[in-house]
Protein backbone atom coordinates (compact mmCIF):
# COMPACT_ATOMS: atom_id res chain seq x y z
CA UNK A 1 -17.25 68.11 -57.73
CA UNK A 2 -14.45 70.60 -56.75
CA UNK A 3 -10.97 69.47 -55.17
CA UNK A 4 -11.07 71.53 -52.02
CA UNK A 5 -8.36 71.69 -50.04
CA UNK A 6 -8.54 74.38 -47.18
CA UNK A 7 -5.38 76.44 -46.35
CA UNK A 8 -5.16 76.31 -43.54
CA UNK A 9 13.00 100.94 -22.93
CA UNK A 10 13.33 102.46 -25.76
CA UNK A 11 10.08 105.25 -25.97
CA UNK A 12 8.69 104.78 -22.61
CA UNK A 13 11.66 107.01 -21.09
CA UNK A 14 12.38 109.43 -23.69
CA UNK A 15 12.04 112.85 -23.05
CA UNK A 16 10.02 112.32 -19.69
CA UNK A 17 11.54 115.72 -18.65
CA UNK A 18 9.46 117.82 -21.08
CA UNK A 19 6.35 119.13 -20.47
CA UNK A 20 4.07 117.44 -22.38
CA UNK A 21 0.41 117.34 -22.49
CA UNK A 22 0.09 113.73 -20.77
CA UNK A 23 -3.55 112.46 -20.37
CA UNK A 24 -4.35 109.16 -19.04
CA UNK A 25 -7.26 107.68 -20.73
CA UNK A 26 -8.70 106.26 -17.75
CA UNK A 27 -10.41 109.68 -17.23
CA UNK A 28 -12.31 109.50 -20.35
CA UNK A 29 -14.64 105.70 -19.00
CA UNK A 30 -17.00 106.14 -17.43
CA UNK A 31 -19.21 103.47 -17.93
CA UNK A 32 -18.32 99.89 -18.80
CA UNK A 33 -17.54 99.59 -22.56
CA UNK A 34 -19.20 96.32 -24.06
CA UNK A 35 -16.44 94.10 -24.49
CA UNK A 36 -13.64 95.75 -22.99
CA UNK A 37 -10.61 94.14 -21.43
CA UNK A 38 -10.95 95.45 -17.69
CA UNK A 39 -14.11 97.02 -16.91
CA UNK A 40 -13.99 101.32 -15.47
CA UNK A 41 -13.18 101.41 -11.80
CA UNK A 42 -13.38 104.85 -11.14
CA UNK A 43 -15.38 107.91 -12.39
CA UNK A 44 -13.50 110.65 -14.34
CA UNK A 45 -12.94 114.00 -13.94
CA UNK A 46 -14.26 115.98 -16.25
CA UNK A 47 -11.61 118.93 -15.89
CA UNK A 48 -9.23 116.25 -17.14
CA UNK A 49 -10.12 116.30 -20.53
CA UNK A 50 -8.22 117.58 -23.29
CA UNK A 51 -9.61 119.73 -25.07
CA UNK A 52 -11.29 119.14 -28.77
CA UNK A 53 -9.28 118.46 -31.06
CA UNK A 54 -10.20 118.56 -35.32
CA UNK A 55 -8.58 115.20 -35.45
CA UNK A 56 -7.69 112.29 -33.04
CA UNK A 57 -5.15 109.53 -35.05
CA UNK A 58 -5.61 106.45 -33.67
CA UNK A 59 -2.82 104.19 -34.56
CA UNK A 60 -3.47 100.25 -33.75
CA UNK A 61 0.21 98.71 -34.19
CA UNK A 62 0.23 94.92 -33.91
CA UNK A 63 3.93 94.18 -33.48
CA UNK A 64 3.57 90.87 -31.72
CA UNK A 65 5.27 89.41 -34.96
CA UNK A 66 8.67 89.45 -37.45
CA UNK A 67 7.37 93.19 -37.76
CA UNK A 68 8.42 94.24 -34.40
CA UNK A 69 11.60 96.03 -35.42
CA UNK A 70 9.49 98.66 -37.69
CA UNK A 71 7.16 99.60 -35.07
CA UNK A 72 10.26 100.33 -33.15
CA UNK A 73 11.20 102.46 -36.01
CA UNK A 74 7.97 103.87 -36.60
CA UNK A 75 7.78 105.24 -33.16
CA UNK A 76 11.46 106.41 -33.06
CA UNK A 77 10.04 108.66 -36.55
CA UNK A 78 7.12 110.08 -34.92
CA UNK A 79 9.40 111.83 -31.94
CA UNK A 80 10.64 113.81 -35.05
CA UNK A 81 7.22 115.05 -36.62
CA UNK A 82 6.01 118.58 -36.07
CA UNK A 83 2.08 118.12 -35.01
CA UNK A 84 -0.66 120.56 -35.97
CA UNK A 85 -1.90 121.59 -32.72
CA UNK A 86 -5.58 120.34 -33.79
CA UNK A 87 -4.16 116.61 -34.01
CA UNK A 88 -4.06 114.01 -30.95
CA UNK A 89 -2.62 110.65 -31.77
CA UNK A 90 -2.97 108.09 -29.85
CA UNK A 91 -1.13 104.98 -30.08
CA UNK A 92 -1.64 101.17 -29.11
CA UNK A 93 2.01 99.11 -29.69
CA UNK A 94 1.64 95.26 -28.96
CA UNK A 95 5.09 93.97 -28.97
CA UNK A 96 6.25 90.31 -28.82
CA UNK A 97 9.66 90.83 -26.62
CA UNK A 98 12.14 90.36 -29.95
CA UNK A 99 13.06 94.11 -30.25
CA UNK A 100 14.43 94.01 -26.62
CA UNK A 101 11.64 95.64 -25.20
CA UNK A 102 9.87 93.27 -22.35
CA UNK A 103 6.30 91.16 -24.39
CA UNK A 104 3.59 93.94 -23.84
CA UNK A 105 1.13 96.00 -24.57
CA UNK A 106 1.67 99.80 -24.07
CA UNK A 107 -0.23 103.34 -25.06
CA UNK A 108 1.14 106.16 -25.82
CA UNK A 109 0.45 109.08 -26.93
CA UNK A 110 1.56 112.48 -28.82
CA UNK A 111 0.29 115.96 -29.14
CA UNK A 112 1.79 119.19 -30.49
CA UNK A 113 4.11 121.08 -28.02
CA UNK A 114 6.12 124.19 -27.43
CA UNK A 115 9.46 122.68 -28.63
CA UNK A 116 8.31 121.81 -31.93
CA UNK A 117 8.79 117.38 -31.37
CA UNK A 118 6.00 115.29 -30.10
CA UNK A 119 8.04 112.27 -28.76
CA UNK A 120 5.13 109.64 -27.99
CA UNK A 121 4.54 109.65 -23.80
CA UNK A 122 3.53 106.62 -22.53
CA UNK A 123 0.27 106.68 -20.88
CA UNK A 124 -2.52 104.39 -19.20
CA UNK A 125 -5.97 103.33 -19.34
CA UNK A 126 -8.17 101.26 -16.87
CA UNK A 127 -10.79 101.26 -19.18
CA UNK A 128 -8.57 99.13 -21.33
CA UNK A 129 -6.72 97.10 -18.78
CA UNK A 130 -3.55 98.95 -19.61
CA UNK A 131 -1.16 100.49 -16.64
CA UNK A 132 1.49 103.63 -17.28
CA UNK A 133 4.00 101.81 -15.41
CA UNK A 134 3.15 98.18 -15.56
CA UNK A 135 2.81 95.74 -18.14
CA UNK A 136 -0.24 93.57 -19.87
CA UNK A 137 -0.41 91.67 -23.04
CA UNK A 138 -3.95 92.55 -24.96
CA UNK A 139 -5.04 90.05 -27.86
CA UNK A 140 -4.68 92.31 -30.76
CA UNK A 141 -6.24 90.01 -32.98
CA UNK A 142 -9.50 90.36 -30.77
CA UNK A 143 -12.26 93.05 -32.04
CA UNK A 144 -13.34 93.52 -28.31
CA UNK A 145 -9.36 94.56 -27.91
CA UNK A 146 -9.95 97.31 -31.33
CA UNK A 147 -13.67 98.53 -29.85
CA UNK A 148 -12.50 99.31 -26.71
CA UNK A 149 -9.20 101.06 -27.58
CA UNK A 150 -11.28 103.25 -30.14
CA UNK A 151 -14.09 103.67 -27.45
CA UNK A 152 -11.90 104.99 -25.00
CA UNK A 153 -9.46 106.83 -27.68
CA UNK A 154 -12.37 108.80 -28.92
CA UNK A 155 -13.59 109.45 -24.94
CA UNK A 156 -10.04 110.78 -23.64
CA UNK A 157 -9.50 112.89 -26.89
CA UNK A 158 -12.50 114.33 -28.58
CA UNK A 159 -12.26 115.43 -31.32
CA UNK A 160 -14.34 116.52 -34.84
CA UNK A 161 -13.23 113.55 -36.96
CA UNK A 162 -11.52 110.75 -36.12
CA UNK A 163 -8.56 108.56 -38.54
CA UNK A 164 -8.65 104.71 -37.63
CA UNK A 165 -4.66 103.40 -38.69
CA UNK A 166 -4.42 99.74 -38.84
CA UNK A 167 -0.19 99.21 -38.74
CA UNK A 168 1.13 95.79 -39.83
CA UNK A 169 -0.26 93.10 -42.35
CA UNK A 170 -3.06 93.23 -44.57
CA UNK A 171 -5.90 91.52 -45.26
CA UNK A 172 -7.41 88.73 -47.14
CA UNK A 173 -10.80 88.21 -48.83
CA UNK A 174 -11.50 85.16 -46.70
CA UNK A 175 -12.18 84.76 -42.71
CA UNK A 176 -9.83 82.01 -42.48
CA UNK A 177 -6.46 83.63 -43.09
CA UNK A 178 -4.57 84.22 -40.10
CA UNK A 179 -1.46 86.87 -40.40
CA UNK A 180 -3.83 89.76 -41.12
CA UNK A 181 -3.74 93.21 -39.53
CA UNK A 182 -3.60 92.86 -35.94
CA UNK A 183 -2.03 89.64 -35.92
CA UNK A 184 -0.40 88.23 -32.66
CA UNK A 185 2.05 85.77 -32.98
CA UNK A 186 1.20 85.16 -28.86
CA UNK A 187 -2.43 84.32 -29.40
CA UNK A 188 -2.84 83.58 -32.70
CA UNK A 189 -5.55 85.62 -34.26
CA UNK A 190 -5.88 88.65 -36.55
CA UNK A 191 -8.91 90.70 -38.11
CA UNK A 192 -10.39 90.20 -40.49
CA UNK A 193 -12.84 92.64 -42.11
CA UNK A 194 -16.08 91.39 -40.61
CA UNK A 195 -14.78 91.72 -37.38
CA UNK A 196 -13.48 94.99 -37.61
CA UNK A 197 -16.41 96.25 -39.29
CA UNK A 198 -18.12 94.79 -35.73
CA UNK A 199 -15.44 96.15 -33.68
CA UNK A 200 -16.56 99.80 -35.44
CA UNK A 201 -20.25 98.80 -35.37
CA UNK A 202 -20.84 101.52 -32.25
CA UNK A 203 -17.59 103.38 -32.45
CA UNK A 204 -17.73 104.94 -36.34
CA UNK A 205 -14.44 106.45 -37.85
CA UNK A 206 -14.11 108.83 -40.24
CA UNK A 207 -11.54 107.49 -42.26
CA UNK A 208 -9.65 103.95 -42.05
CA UNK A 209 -6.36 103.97 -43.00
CA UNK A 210 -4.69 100.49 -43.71
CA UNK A 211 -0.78 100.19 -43.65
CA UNK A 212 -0.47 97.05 -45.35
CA UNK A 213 -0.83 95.65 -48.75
CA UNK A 214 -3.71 94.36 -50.57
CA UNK A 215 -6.23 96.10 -48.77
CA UNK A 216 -7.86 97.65 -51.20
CA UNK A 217 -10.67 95.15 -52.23
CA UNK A 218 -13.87 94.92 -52.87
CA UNK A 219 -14.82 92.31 -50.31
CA UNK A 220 -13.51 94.77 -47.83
CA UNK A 221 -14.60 97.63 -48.86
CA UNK A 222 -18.37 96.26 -49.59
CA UNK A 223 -17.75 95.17 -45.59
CA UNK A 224 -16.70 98.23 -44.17
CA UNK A 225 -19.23 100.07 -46.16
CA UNK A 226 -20.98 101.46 -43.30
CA UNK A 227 -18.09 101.94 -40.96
CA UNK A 228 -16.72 105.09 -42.33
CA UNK A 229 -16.69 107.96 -44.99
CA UNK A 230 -13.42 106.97 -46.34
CA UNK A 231 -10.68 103.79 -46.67
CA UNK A 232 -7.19 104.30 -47.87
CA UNK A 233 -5.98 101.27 -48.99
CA UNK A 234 -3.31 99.62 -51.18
CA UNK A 235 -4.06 97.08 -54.22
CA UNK A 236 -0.14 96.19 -54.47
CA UNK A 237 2.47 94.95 -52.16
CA UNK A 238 4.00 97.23 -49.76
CA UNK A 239 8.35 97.83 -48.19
CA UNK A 240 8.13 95.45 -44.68
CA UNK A 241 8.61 99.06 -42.89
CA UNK A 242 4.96 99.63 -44.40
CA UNK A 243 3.33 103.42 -44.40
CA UNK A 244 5.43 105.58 -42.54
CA UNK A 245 3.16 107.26 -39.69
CA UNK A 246 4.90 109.86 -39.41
CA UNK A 247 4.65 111.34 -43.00
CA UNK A 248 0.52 110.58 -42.21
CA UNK A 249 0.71 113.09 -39.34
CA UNK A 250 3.58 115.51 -41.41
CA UNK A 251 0.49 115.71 -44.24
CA UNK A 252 -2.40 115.68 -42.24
CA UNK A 253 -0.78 119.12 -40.62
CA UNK A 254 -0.52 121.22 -44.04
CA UNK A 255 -4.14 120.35 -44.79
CA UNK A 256 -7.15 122.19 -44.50
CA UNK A 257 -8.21 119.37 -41.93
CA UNK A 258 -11.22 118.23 -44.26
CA UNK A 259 -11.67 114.16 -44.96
CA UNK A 260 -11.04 114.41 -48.19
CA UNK A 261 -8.19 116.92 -47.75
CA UNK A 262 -6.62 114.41 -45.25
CA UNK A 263 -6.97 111.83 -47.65
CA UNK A 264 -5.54 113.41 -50.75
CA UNK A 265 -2.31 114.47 -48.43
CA UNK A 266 -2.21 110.81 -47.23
CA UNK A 267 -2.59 109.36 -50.85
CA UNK A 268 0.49 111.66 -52.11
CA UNK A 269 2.50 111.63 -48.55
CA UNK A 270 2.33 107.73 -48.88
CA UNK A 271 3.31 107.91 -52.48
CA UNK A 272 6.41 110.02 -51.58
CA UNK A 273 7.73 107.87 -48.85
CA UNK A 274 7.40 104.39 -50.69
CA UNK A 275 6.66 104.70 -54.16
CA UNK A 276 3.31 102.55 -53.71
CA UNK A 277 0.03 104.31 -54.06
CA UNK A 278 -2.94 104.59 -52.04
CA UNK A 279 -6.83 104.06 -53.62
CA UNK A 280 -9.04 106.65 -51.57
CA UNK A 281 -12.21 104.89 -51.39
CA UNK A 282 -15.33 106.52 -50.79
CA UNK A 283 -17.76 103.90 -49.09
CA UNK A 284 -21.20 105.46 -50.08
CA UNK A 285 -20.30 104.35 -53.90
CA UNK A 286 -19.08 100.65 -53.19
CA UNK A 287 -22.51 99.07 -53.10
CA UNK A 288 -22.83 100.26 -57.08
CA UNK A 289 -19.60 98.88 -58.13
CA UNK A 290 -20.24 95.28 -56.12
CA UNK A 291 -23.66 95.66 -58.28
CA UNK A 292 -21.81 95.93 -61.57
CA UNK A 293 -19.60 93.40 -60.59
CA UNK A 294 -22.57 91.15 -59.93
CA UNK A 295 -24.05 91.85 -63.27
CA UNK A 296 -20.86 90.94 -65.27
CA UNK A 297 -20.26 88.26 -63.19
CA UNK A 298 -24.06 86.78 -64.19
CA UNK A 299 -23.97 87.28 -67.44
CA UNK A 300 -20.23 85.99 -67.99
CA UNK A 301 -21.82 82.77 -65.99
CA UNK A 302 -24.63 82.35 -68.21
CA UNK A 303 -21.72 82.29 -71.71
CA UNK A 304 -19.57 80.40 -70.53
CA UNK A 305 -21.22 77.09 -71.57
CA UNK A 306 -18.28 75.01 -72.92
CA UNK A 307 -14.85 73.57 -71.78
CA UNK A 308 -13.47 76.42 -75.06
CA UNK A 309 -15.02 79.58 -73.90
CA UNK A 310 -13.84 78.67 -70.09
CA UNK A 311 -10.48 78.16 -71.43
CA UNK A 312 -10.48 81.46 -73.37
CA UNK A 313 -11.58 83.59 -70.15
CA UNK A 314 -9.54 81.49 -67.44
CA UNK A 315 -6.41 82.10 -69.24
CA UNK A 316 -7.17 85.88 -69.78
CA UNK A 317 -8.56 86.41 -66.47
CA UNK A 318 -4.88 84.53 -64.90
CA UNK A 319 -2.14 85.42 -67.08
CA UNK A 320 -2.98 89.45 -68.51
CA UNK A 321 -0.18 91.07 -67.44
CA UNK A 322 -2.29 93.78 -66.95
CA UNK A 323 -5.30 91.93 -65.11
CA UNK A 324 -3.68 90.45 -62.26
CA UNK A 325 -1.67 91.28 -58.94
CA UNK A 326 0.57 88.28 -57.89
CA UNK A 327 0.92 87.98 -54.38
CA UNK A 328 2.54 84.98 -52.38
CA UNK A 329 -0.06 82.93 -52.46
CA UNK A 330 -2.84 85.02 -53.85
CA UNK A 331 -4.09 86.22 -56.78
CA UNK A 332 -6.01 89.32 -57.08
CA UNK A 333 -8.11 91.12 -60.10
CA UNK A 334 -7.97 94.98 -60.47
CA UNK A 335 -11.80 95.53 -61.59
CA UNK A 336 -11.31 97.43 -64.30
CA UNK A 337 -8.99 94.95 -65.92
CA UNK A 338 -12.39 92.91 -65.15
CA UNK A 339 -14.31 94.61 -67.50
CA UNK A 340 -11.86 95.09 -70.23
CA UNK A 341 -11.31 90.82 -70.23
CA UNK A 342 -14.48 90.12 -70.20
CA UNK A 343 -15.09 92.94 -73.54
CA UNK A 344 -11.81 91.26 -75.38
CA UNK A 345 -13.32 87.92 -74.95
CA UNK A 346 -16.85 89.24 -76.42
CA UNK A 347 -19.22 87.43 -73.39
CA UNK A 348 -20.47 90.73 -71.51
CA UNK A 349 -22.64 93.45 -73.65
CA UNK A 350 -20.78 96.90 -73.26
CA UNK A 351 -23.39 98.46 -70.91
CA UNK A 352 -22.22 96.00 -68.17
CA UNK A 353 -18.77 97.11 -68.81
CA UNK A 354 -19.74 101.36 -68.60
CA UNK A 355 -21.65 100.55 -65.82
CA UNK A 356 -18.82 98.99 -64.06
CA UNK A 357 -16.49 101.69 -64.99
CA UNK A 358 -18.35 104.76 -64.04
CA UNK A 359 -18.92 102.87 -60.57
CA UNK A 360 -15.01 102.26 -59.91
CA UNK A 361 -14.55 106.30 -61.11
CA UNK A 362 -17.40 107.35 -58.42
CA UNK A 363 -16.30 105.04 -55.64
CA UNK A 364 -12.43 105.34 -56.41
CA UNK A 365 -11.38 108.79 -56.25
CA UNK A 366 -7.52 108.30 -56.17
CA UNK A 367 -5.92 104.97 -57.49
CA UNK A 368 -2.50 103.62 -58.84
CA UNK A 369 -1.16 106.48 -61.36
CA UNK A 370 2.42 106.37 -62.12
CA UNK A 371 3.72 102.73 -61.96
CA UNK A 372 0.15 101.26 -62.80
CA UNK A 373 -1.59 103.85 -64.44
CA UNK A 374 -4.11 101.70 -66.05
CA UNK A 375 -5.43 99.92 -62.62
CA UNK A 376 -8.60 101.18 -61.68
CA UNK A 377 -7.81 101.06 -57.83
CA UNK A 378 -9.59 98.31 -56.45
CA UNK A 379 -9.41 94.44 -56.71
CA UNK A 380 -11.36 91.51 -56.32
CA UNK A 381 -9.79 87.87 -55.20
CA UNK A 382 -9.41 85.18 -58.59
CA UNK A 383 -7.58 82.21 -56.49
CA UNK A 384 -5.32 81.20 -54.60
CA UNK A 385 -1.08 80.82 -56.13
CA UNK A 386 0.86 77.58 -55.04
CA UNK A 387 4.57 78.15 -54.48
CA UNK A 388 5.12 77.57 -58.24
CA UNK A 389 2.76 79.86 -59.29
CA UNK A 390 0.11 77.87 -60.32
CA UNK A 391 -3.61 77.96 -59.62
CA UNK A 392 -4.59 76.58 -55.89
CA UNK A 393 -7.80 76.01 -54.48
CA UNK A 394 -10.03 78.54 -52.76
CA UNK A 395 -9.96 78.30 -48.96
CA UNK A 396 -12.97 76.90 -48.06
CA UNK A 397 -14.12 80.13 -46.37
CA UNK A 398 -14.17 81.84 -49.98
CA UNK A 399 -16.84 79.28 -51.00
CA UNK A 400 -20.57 80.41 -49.96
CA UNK A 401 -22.19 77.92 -47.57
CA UNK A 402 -18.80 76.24 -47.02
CA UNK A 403 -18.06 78.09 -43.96
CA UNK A 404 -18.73 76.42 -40.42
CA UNK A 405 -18.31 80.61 -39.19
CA UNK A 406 -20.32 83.62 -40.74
CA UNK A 407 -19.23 84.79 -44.08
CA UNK A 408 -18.56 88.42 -45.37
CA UNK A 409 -21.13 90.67 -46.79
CA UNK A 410 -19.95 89.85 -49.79
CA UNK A 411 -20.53 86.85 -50.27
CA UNK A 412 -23.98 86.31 -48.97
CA UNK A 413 -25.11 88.26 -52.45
CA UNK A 414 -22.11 87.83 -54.98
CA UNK A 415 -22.37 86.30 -58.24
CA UNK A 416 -18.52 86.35 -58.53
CA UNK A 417 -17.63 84.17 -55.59
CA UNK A 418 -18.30 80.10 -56.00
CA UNK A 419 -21.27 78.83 -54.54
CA UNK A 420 -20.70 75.30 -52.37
CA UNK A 421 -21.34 72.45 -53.57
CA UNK A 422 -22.37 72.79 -57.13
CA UNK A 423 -22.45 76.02 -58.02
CA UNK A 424 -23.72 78.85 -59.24
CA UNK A 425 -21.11 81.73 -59.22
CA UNK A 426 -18.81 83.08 -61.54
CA UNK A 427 -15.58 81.25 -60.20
CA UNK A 428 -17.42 77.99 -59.76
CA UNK A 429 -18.04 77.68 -63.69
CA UNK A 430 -14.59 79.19 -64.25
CA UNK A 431 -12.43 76.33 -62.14
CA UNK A 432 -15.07 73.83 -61.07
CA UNK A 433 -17.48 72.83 -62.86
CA UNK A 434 -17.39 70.02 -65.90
CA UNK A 435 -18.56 71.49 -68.70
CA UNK A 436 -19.13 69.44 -71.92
């Protein structure tokens, strides 16, 4: 039996004098959106809409948290980017009071004007509950708060294609985990990918762009699946100041305005400003690779038979240098490193391991190149990593039918992830289980 142990004014006024393009997005609600924080009072006017644009940002920035002080920044940055006039962006910026700025939740937003700046204009929405000149505090750790701001994003500013950025933490393999994107130090909560993929369920993106690190894993990924075209995501650690925003928009404007252009000047605009890479992950191959991973994962199972082999694979698996990503606290897996372990320690027939690696190469279009060239760009959780570095139980949401709450996609069919409370799964036999 396992030991468990279960882990537990500033913007608003600058540059009011210019003439900006400033469009409220109460004028884009005109129905109730399932939900939504305040429900539409009034009916909009249709000669209030902007018009289409090729691509509406919308940039989710969960500051109620020690990250306060780069949102500041990041907004300070934007003011200085030269838009494309085919881009909108539209911003949500939860703050928790420590930056100076009064506990809130504003919108703003930022289109391409005459003098060359776009200095984000604060705006309103009663479709979202959230005045120009007033303040509210929204639950950014809620997926009704993400669906509705999407909803009535996408309403006020049409456009051809639309970029999801998540700003602030990011996420873990497990429901459980608190300071994920979108967490709010007032309330508590963050997202986590099930309930963004809900959140998105009726409001589809074309492209979801995570700012924080280790993002870019499978048990994401195989969630957001259906929720759009394209993630950009990070398998390593990130700078506290995250993805700048601004060099987003600076790329996205010498592009020819396609996903996968947007995502290749993202990937190399992210590169530039940090030095950490972005995986561009296209969601229609993800279901292979979580197949191949299944299939190694099986047959590894079925070899390991004694205390020696375990040993052999545990210690590969956990202290390759070139395996692993060490995290506070967690402990992640690039795939391919996966397969290659698994060949070194002779327990997986070769086809498993081509199979695996032509699925990373068709789902993973960009990964880690210069630091990390031989990473294939996406990861998949070992265990947790006490304070000393040493292996830590799973949270007790990473264990199938341990959960009191739904699970992830993932694990409802994964022969990787342990199965509660005897097994099978790959990392049951691997830490668990006595074996003779």
């Amino acid at each position: 039996m396992r030991a468990l142990r279960v882990k537990r004014r500033s913007l608003s006024n600058v540059l009011r004098s210019l003439v900006l393009p400033i469009v409220v997005l109460t004028v884009a609600c005109s129905a109730p959106i399932p939900g939504s924080i305040v429900d539409v009072v009034s009916e909009p006017d249709q000669t209030d809409f902007p018009r289409p644009t090729k691509w509406t940002v919308i940039a989710y920035i969960a500051a109620d948290n020690e990250l306060e002080p780069y949102a500041e920044y990041e907004l300070t940055r934007l003011a200085n980017v030269v838009l494309d006039p085919e881009i909108a962006v539209v911003l949500l910026v939860d703050r928790g009071g420590s930056s100076g700025e009064r506990a809130s939740t504003r919108l703003y937003a930022a289109f391409s004007d005459e003098h060359g700046t776009n200095p984000p204009v604060r705006i309103g929405s009663l479709c979202l509950g959230v005045p120009e000149d007033a303040d509210v505090k929204l639950n950014t750790g809620d997926g009704a708060t993400l669906a509705s701001f999407v909803s009535c994003a996408k309403k006020a500013y049409p456009a051809e294609k639309y970029l999801l950025y998540l700003w602030g933490y990011g996420m873990r393999p497990h429901a459980s985990a608190a300071r994920t994107v979108g967490y709010s130090d007032t309330f508590g909560l963050g997202l986590d990918a099930r309930t963004i993929r809900r959140a998105l369920a009726h409001e589809p993106v074309s492209v979801v762009a995570f700012d924080g690190p280790r993002t870019a894993l499978i048990e994401v990924a195989y969630e957001l699946r259906r929720t759009a075209p394209v993630l950009l995501a990070a398998q390593n650690s990130v700078a506290a100041n995250g993805w700048p925003l601004a060099a987003l928009l600076t790329a996205m404007s010498d592009t020819a305005m396609g996903i996968d252009d947007v995502a290749s000047a993202a990937v190399h605009a992210r590169e530039g400003a940090t030095h950490h890479s972005l995986s561009i992950i296209r969601t229609d191959g993800v279901e292979r690779v979580h197949d191949a991973l299944n299939e190694i994962s099986s047959e590894a199972y079925a070899a390991i038979s004694t205390n020696a082999v375990r040993s052999l694979v545990r210690t590969s698996l956990f202290q390759h240098p070139d395996a692993m990503y060490s995290r506070p606290g967690e402990l992640d897996l690039d795939l391919g490193a996966v397969g290659r372990v698994m060949t070194d320690c002779g327990i997986v027939a070769g086809e498993r391991i081509t199979e695996l690696t032509a699925a990373l190469g068709a789902a993973v279009l960009h990964g880690p190149v210069e630091q990390t060239p031989q990473l294939s760009g996406l990861s998949v959780h070992l265990i947790g990593v006490d304070e000393f570095g040493y292996a830590a139980p799973h949270d007790a949401a990473y264990f199938v039918g341990d959960s009191p709450v739904d699970t992830e996609s993932f694990f409802a069919t994964s022969a990787w992830v342990p199965h509660y409370p005897t097994g099978p799964g790959l990392l049951y036999r691997l830490w668990y289980e006595a074996l003779p």
